[in-house]
C-alpha atoms as a PDB file:
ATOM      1  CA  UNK A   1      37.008 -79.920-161.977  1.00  0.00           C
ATOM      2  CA  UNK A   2      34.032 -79.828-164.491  1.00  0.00           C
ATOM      3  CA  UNK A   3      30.978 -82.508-163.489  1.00  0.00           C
ATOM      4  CA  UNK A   4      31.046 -86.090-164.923  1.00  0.00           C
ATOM      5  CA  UNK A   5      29.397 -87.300-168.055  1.00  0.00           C
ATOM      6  CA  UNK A   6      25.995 -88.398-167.333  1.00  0.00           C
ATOM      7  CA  UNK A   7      26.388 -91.420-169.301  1.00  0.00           C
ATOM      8  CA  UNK A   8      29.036 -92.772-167.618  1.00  0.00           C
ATOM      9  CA  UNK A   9      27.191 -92.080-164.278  1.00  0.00           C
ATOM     10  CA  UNK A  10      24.923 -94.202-165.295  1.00  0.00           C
ATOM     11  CA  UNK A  11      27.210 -96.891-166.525  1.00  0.00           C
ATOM     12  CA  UNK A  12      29.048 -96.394-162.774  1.00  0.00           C
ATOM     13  CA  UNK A  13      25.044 -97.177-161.092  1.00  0.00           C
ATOM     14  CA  UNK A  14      24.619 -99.554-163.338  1.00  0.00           C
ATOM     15  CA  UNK A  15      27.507-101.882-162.270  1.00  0.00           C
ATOM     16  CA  UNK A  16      27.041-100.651-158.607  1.00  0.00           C
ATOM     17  CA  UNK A  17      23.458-102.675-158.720  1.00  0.00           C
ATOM     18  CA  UNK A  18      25.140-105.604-160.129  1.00  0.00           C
ATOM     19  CA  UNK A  19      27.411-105.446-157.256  1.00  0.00           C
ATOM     20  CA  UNK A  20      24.509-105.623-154.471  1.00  0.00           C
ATOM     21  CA  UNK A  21      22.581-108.138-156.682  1.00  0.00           C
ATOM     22  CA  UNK A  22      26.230-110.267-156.703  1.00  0.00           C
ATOM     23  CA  UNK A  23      26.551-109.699-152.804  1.00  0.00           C
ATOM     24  CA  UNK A  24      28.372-107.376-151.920  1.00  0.00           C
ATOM     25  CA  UNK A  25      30.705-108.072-148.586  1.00  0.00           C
ATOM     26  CA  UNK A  26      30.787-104.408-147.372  1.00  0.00           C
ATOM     27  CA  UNK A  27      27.455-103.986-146.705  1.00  0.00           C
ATOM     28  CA  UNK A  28      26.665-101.564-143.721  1.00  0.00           C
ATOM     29  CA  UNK A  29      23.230-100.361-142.469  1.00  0.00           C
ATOM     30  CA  UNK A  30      24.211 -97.505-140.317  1.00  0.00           C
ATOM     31  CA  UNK A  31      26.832 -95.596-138.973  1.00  0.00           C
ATOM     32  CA  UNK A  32      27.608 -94.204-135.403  1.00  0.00           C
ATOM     33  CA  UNK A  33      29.547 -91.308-133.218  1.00  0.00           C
ATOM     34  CA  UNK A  34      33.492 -91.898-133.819  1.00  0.00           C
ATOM     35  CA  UNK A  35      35.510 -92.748-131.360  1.00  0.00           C
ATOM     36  CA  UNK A  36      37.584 -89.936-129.079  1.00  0.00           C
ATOM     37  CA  UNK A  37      40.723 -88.674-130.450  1.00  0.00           C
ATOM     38  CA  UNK A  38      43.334 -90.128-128.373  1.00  0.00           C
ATOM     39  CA  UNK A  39      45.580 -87.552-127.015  1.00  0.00           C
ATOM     40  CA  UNK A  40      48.785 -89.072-128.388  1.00  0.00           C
ATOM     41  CA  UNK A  41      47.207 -89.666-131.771  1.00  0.00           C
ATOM     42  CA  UNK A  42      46.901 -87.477-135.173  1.00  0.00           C
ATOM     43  CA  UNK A  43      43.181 -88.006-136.592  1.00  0.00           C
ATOM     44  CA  UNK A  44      43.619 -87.761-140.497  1.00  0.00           C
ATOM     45  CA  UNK A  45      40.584 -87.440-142.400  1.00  0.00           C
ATOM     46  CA  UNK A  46      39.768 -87.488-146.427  1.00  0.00           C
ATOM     47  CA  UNK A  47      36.351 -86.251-147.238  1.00  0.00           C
ATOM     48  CA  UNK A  48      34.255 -85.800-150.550  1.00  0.00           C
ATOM     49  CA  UNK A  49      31.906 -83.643-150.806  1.00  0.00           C
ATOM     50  CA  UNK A  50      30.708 -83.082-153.847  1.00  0.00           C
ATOM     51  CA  UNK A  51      31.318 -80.107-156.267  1.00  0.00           C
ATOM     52  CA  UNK A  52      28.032 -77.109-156.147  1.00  0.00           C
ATOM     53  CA  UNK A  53      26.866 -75.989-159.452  1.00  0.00           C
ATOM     54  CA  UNK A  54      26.161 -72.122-159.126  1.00  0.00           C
ATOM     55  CA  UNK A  55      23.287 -70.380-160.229  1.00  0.00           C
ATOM     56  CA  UNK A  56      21.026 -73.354-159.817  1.00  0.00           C
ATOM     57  CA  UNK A  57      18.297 -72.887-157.159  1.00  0.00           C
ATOM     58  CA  UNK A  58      16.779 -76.561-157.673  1.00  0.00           C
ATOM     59  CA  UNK A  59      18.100 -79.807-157.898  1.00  0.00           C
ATOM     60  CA  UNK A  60      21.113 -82.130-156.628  1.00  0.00           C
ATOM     61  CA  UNK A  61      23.877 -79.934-156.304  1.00  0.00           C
ATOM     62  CA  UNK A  62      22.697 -76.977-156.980  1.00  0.00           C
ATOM     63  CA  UNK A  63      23.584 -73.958-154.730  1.00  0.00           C
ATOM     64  CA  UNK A  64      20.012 -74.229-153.606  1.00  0.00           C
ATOM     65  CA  UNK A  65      20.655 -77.444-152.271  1.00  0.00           C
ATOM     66  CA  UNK A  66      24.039 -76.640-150.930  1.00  0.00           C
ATOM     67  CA  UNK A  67      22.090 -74.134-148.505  1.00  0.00           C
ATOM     68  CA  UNK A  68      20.128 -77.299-147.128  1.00  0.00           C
ATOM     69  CA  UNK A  69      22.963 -79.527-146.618  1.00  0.00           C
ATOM     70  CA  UNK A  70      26.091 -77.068-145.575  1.00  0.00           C
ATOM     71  CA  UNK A  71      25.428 -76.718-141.669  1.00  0.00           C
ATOM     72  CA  UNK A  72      25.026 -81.101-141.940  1.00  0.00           C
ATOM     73  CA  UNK A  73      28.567 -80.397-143.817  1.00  0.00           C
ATOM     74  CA  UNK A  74      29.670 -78.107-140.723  1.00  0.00           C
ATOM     75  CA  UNK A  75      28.322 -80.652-137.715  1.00  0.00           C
ATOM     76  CA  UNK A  76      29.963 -83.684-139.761  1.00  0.00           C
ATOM     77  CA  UNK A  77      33.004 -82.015-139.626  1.00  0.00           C
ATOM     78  CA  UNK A  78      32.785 -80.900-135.971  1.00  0.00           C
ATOM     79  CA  UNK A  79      31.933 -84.350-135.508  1.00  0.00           C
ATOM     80  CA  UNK A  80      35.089 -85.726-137.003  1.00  0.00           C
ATOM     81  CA  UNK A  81      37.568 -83.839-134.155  1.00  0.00           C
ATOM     82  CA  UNK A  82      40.312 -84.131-136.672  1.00  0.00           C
ATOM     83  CA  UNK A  83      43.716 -82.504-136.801  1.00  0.00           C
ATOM     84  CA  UNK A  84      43.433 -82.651-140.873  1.00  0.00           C
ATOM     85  CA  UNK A  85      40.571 -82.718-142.762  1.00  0.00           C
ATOM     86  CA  UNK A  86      41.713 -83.231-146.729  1.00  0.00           C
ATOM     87  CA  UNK A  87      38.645 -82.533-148.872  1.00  0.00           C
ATOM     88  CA  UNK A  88      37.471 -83.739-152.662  1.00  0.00           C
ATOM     89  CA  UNK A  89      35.208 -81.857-154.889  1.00  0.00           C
ATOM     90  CA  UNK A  90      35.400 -79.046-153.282  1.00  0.00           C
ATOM     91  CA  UNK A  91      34.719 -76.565-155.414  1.00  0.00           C
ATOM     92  CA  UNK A  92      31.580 -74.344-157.062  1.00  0.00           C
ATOM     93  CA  UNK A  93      31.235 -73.417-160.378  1.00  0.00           C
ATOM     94  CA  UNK A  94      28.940 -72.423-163.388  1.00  0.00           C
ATOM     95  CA  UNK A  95      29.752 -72.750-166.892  1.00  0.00           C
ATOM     96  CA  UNK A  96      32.461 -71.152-168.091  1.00  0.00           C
ATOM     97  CA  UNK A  97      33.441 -69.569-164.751  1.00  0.00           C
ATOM     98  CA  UNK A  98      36.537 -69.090-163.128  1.00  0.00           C
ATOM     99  CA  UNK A  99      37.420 -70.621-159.625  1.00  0.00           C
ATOM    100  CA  UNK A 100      37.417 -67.778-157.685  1.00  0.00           C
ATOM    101  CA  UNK A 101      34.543 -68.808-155.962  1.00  0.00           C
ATOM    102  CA  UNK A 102      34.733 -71.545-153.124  1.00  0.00           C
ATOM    103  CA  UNK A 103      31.579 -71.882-151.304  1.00  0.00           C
ATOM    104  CA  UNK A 104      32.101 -74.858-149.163  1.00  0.00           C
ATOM    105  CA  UNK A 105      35.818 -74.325-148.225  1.00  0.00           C
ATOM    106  CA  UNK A 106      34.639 -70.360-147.289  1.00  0.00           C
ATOM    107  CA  UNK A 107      31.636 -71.696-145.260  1.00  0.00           C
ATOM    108  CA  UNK A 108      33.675 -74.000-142.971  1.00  0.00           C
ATOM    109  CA  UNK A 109      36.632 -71.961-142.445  1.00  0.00           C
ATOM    110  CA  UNK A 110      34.214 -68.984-141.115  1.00  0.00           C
ATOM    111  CA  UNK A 111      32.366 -71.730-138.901  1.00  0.00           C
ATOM    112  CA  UNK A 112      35.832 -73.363-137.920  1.00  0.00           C
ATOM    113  CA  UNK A 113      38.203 -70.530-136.983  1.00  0.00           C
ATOM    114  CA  UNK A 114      40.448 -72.860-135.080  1.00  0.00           C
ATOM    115  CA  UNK A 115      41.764 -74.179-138.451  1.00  0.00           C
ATOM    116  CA  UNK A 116      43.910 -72.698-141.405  1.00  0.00           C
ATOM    117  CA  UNK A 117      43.492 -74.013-144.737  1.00  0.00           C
ATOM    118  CA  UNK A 118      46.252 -75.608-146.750  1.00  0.00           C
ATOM    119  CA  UNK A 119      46.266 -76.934-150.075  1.00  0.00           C
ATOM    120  CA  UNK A 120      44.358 -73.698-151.859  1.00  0.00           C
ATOM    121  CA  UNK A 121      45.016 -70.382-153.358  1.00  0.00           C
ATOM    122  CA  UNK A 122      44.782 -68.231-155.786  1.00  0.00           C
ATOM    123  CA  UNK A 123      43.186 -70.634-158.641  1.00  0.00           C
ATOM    124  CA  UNK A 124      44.899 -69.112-161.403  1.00  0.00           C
ATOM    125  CA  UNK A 125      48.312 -70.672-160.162  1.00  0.00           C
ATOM    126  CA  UNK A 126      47.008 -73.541-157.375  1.00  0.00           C
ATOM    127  CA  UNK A 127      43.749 -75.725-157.895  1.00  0.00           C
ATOM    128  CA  UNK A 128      41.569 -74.749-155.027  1.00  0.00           C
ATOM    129  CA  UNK A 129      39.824 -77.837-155.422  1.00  0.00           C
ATOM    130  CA  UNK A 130      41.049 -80.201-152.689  1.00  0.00           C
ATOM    131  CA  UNK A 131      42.106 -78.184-149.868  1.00  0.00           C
ATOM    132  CA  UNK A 132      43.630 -79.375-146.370  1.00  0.00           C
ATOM    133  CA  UNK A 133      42.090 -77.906-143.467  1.00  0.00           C
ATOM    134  CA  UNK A 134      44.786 -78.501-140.239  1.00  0.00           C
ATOM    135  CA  UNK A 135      45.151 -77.176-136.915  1.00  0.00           C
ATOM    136  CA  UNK A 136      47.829 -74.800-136.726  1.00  0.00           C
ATOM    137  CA  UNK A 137      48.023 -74.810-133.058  1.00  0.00           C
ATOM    138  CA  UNK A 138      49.629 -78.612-133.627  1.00  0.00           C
ATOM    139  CA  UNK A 139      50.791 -78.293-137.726  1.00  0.00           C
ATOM    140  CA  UNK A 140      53.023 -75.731-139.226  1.00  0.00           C
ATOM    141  CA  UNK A 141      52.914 -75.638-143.522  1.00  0.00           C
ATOM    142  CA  UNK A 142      56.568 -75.608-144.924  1.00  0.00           C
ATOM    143  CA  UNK A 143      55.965 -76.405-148.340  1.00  0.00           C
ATOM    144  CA  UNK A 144      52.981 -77.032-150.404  1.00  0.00           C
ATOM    145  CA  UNK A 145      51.931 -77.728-154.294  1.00  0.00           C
ATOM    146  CA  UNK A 146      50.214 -80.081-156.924  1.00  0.00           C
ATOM    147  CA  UNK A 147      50.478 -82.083-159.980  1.00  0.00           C
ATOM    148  CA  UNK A 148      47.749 -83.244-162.807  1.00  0.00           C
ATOM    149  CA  UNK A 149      47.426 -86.668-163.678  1.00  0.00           C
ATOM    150  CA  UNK A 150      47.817 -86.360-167.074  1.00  0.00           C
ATOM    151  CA  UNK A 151      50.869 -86.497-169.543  1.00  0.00           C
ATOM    152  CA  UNK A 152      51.950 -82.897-168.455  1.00  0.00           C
ATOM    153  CA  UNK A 153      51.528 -83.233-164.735  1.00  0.00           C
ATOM    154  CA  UNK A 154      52.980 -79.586-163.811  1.00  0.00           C
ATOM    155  CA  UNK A 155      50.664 -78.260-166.390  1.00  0.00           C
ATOM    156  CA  UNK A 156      47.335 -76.745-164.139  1.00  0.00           C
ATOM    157  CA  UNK A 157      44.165 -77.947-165.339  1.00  0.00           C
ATOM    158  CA  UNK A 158      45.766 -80.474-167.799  1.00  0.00           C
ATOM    159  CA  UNK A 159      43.323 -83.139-168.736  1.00  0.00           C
ATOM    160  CA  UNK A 160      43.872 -86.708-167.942  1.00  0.00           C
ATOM    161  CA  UNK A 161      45.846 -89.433-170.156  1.00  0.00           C
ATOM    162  CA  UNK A 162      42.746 -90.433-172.169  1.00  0.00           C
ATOM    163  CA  UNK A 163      41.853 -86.632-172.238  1.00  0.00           C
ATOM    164  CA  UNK A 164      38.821 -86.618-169.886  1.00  0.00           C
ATOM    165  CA  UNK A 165      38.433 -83.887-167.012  1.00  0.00           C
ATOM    166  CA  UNK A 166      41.166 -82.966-165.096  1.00  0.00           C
ATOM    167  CA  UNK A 167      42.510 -84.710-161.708  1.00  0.00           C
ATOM    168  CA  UNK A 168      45.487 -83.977-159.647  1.00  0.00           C
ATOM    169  CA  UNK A 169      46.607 -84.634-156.214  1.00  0.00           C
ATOM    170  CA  UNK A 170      47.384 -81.340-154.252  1.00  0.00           C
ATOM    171  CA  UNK A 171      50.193 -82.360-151.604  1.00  0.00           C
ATOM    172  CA  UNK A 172      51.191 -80.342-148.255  1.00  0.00           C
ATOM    173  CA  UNK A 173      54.837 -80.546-146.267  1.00  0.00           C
ATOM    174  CA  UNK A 174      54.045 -80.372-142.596  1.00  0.00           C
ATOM    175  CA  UNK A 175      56.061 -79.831-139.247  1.00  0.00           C
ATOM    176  CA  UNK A 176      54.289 -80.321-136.287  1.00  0.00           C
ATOM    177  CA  UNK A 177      55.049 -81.512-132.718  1.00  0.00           C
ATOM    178  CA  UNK A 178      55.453 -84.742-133.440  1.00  0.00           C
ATOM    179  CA  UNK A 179      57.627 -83.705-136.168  1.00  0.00           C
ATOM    180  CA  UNK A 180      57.634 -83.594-139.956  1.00  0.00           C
ATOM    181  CA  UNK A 181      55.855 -85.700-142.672  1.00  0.00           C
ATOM    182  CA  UNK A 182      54.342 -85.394-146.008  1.00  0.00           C
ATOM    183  CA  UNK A 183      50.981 -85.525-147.281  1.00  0.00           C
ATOM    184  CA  UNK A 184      49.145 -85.925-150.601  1.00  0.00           C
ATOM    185  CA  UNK A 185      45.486 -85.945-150.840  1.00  0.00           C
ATOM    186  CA  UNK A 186      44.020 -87.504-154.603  1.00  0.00           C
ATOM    187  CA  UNK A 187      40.841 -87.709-156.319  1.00  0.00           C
ATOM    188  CA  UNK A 188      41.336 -90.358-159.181  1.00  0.00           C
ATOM    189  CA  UNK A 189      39.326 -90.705-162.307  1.00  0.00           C
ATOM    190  CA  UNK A 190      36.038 -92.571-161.537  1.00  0.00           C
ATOM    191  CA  UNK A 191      35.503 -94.675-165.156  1.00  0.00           C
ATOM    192  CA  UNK A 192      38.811 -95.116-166.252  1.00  0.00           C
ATOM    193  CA  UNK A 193      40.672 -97.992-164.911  1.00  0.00           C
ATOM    194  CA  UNK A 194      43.759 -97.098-166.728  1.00  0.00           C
ATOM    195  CA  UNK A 195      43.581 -93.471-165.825  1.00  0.00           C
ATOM    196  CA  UNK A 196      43.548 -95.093-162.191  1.00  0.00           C
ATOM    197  CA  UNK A 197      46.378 -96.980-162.973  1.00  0.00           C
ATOM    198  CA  UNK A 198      48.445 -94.444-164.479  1.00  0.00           C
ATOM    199  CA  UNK A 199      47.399 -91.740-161.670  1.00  0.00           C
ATOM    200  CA  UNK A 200      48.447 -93.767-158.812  1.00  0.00           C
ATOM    201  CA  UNK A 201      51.864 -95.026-160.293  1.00  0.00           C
ATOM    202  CA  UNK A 202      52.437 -90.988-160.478  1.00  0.00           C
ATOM    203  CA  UNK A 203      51.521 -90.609-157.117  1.00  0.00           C
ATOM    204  CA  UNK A 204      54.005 -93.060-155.955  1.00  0.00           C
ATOM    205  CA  UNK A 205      56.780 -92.046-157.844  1.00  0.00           C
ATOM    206  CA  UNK A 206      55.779 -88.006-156.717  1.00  0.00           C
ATOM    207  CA  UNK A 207      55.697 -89.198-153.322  1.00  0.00           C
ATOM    208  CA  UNK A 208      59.711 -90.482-153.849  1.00  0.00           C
ATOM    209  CA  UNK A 209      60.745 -87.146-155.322  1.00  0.00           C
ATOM    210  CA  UNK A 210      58.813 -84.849-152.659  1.00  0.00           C
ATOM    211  CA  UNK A 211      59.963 -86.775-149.661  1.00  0.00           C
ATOM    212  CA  UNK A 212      63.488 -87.147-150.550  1.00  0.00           C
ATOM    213  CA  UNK A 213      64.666 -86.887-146.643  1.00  0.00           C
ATOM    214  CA  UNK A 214      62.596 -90.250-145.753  1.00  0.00           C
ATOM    215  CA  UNK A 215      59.606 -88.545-143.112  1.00  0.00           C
ATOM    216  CA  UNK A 216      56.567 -90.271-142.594  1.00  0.00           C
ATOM    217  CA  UNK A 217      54.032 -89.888-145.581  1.00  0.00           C
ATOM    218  CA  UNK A 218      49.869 -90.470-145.540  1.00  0.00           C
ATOM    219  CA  UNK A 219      48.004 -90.153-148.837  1.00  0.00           C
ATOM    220  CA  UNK A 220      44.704 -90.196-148.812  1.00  0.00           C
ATOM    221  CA  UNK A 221      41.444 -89.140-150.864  1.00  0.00           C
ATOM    222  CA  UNK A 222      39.090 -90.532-153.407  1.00  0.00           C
ATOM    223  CA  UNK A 223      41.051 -93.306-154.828  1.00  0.00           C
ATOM    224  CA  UNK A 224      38.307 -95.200-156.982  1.00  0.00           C
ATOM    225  CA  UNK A 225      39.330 -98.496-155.955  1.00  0.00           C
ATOM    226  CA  UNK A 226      38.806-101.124-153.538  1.00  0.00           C
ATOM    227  CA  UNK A 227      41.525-102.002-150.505  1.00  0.00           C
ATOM    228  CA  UNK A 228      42.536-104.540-152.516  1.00  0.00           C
ATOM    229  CA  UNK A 229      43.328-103.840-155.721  1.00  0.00           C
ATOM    230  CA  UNK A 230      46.450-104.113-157.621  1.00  0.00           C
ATOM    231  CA  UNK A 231      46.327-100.639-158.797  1.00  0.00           C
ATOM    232  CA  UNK A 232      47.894 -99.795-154.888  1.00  0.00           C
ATOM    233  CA  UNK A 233      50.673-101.616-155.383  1.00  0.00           C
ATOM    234  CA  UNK A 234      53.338 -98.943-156.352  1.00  0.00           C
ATOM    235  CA  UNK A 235      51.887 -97.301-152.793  1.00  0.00           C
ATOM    236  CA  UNK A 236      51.877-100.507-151.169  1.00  0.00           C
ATOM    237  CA  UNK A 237      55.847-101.060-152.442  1.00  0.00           C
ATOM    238  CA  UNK A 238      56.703 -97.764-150.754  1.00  0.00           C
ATOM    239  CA  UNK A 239      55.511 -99.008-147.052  1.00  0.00           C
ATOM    240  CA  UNK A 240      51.608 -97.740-147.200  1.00  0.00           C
ATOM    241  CA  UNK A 241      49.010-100.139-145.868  1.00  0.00           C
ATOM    242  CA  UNK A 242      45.223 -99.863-147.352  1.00  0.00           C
ATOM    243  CA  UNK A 243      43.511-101.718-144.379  1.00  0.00           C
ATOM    244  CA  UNK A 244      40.264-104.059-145.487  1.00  0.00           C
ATOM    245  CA  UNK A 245      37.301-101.606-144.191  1.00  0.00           C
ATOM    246  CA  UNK A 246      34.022-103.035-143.259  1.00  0.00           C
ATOM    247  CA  UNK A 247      32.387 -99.232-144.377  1.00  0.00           C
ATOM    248  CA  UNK A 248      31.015 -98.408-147.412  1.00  0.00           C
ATOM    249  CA  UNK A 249      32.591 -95.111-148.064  1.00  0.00           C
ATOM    250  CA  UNK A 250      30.076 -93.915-151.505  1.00  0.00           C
ATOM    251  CA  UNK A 251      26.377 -93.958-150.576  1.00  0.00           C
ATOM    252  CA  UNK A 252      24.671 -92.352-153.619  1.00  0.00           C
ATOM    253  CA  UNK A 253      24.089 -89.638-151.623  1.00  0.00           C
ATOM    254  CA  UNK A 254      21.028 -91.970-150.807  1.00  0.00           C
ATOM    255  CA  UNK A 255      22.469 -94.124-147.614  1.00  0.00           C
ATOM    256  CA  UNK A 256      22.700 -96.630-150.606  1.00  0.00           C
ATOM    257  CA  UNK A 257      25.880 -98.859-149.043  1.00  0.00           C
ATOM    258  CA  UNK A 258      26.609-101.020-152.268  1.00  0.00           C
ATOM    259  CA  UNK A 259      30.196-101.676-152.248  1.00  0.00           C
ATOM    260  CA  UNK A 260      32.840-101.699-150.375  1.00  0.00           C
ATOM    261  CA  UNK A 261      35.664 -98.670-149.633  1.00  0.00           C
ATOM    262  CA  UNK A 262      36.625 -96.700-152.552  1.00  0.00           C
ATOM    263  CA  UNK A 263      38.154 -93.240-150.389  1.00  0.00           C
ATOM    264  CA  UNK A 264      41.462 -94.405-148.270  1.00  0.00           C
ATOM    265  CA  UNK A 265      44.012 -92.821-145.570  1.00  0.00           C
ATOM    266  CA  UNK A 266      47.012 -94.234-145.164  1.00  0.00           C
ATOM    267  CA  UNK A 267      50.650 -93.943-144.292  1.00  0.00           C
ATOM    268  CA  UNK A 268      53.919 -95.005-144.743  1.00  0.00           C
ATOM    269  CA  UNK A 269      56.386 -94.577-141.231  1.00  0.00           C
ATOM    270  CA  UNK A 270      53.617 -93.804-138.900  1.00  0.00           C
ATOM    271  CA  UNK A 271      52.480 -96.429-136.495  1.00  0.00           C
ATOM    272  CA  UNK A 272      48.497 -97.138-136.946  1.00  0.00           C
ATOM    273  CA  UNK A 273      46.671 -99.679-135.867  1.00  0.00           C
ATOM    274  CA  UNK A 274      44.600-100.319-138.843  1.00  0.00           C
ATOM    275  CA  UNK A 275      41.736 -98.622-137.781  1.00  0.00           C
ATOM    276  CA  UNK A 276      39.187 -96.922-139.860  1.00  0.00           C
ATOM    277  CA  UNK A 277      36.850 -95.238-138.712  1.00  0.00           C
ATOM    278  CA  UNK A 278      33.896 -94.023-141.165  1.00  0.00           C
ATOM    279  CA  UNK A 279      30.924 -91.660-140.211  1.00  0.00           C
ATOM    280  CA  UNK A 280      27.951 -92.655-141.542  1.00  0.00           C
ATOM    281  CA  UNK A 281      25.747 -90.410-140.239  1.00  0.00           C
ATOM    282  CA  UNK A 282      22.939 -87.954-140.781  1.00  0.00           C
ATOM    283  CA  UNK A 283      22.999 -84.679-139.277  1.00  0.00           C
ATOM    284  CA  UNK A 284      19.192 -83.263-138.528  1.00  0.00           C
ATOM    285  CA  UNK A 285      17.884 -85.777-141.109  1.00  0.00           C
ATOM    286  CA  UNK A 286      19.988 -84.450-144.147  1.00  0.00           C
ATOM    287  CA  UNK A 287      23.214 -86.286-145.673  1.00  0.00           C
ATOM    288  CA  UNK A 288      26.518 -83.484-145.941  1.00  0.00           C
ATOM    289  CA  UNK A 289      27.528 -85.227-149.083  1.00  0.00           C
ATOM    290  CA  UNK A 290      27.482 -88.568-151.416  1.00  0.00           C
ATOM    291  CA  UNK A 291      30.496 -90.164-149.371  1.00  0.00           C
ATOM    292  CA  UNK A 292      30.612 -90.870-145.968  1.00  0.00           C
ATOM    293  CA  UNK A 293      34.308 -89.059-143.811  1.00  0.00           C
ATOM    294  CA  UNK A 294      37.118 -91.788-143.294  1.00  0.00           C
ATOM    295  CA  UNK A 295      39.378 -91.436-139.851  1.00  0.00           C
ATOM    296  CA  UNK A 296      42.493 -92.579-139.230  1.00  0.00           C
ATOM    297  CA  UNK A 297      44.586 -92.216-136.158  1.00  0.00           C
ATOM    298  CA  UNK A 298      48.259 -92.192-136.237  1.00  0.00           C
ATOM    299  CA  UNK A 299      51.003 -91.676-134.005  1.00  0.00           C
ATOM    300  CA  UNK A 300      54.657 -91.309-134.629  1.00  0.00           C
ATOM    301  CA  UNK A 301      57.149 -93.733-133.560  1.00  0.00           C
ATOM    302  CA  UNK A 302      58.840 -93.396-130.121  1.00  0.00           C
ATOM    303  CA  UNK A 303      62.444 -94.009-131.813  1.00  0.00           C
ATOM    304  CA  UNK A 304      61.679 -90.627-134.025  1.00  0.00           C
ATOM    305  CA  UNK A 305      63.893 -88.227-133.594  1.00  0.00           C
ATOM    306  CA  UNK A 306      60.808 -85.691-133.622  1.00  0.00           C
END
């Protein structure tokens, strides 16, 4: 995806002072180490981390600053212990280039062997943009793909309904030894309430069509909106919970915790406990990205025929 207006950045910091000045109810100071993955448990895991601008040497975002902040990227996600990692933003690009080049998703699958990558290809015919990292010693990929939120959805890189930059949701079909389920990992539009709207009532009716045999379902990502908004309801009709967290998830980038949750995981025929679990955490003094990792742990039910 191309980099947001500046303007409406500023409009989006604008109102996020207003929220602190109002009181915000999410305010947290700190983070700390997550707790252990329970044996019996999946630990799901949605993750911005902000897009890289090649050919820049200086500056936020630059790939000068990506070299400071990509082995805080790699211990964060050693820290998390997950068996899925879904990523946001992540991508690297230049003006006018292509998307051949991935330098965060290349980085942490050479520093993480133990994980395939799902979610990703060649970017030509699959947005490489929002990639699942799994175990494949536990998950096995049967089917995988995308759509745009936009008018044309099966159209790549179609721009959104009010014809800002694209976003999509990239979806995997897992098996696994607790058997099969379905997963779709979004990044919604950030200033456009309607393009919210519209985006996650796609999502839920995708989520019908792809998972036509009834398995378990998580979606997860970036969703731009609070746990309790009525933009989840089409989600929240089709069994999945948004659980009230107590974690800022978007820091600025700046430990900045303003409001509350606005990146989600959850499910839809998994038992969970309503946990979430967010890492807020510096690794040797340097932030990974502008949001902070959310954890969830799932397991399936013991009446599953898996």
């Amino acid at each position: 995806m191309q980099p947001r207006r500046p303007a409406r950045r500023r409009v989006f910091f604008g109102l996020a002072l207003v929220l602190l000045v109002l009181g915000c109810q999410h305010v947290r100071l700190s983070g700390g180490a997550l707790p252990e993955r329970p044996a019996d448990a999946l630990r799901v895991v949605s993750f911005n981390v902000h897009y890289i601008v090649l050919g820049q040497d200086e500056g936020r975002w630059s790939e000068g600053d990506w070299h400071r902040r990509k082995h805080a990227m790699d211990a964060a996600f050693k820290a998390l212990d997950a068996d899925i990692v879904a990523f946001q933003e992540m991508e690297s690009f230049r003006r006018g280039s292509d998307g051949s080049i991935n330098l965060a998703r290349d980085w942490l699958q050479k520093r993480n062997p133990d994980y395939a990558v799902a979610a990703s290809g060649d970017w030509r015919v699959f947005p490489s943009t929002q990639p699942v990292f799994y175990r494949p010693d536990r998950l096995t990929v049967q089917d995988q793909g995308w759509f745009f939120f936009s008018d044309t959805p099966d159209a790549i890189y179609s721009r959104t309904y009010d014809g800002s930059y694209p976003a999509f949701a990239s979806w995997v079909s897992f098996a696994g030894d607790r058997g099969p389920f379905l997963l779709v990992n979004l990044h919604t539009d950030a200033f456009s309430r309607d393009n919210r709207r519209r985006s996650l009532a796609l999502v839920a009716e995708r989520a019908v069509a792809l998972n036509a045999d009834g398995h378990p379902m998580i979606v997860l990502g970036d969703f731009n909106v609070l746990s309790g908004s009525p933009l989840l309801d089409p989600l929240r009709a089709l069994g999945f919970d948004f659980p009230r967290m107590g974690r800022t998830t978007y820091h600025f980038d700046r430990g900045l915790h303003l409001f509350g949750a606005i990146d989600h995981v959850a499910a839809a025929g998994l038992r969970d406990d309503g946990a979430r679990h967010v890492l807020q955490s510096r690794f040797d003094g340097v932030w990974p990205s502008d949001h902070h990792p959310v954890v969830a742990d799932f397991r399936f039910d013991p009446q599953d025929p898996s």
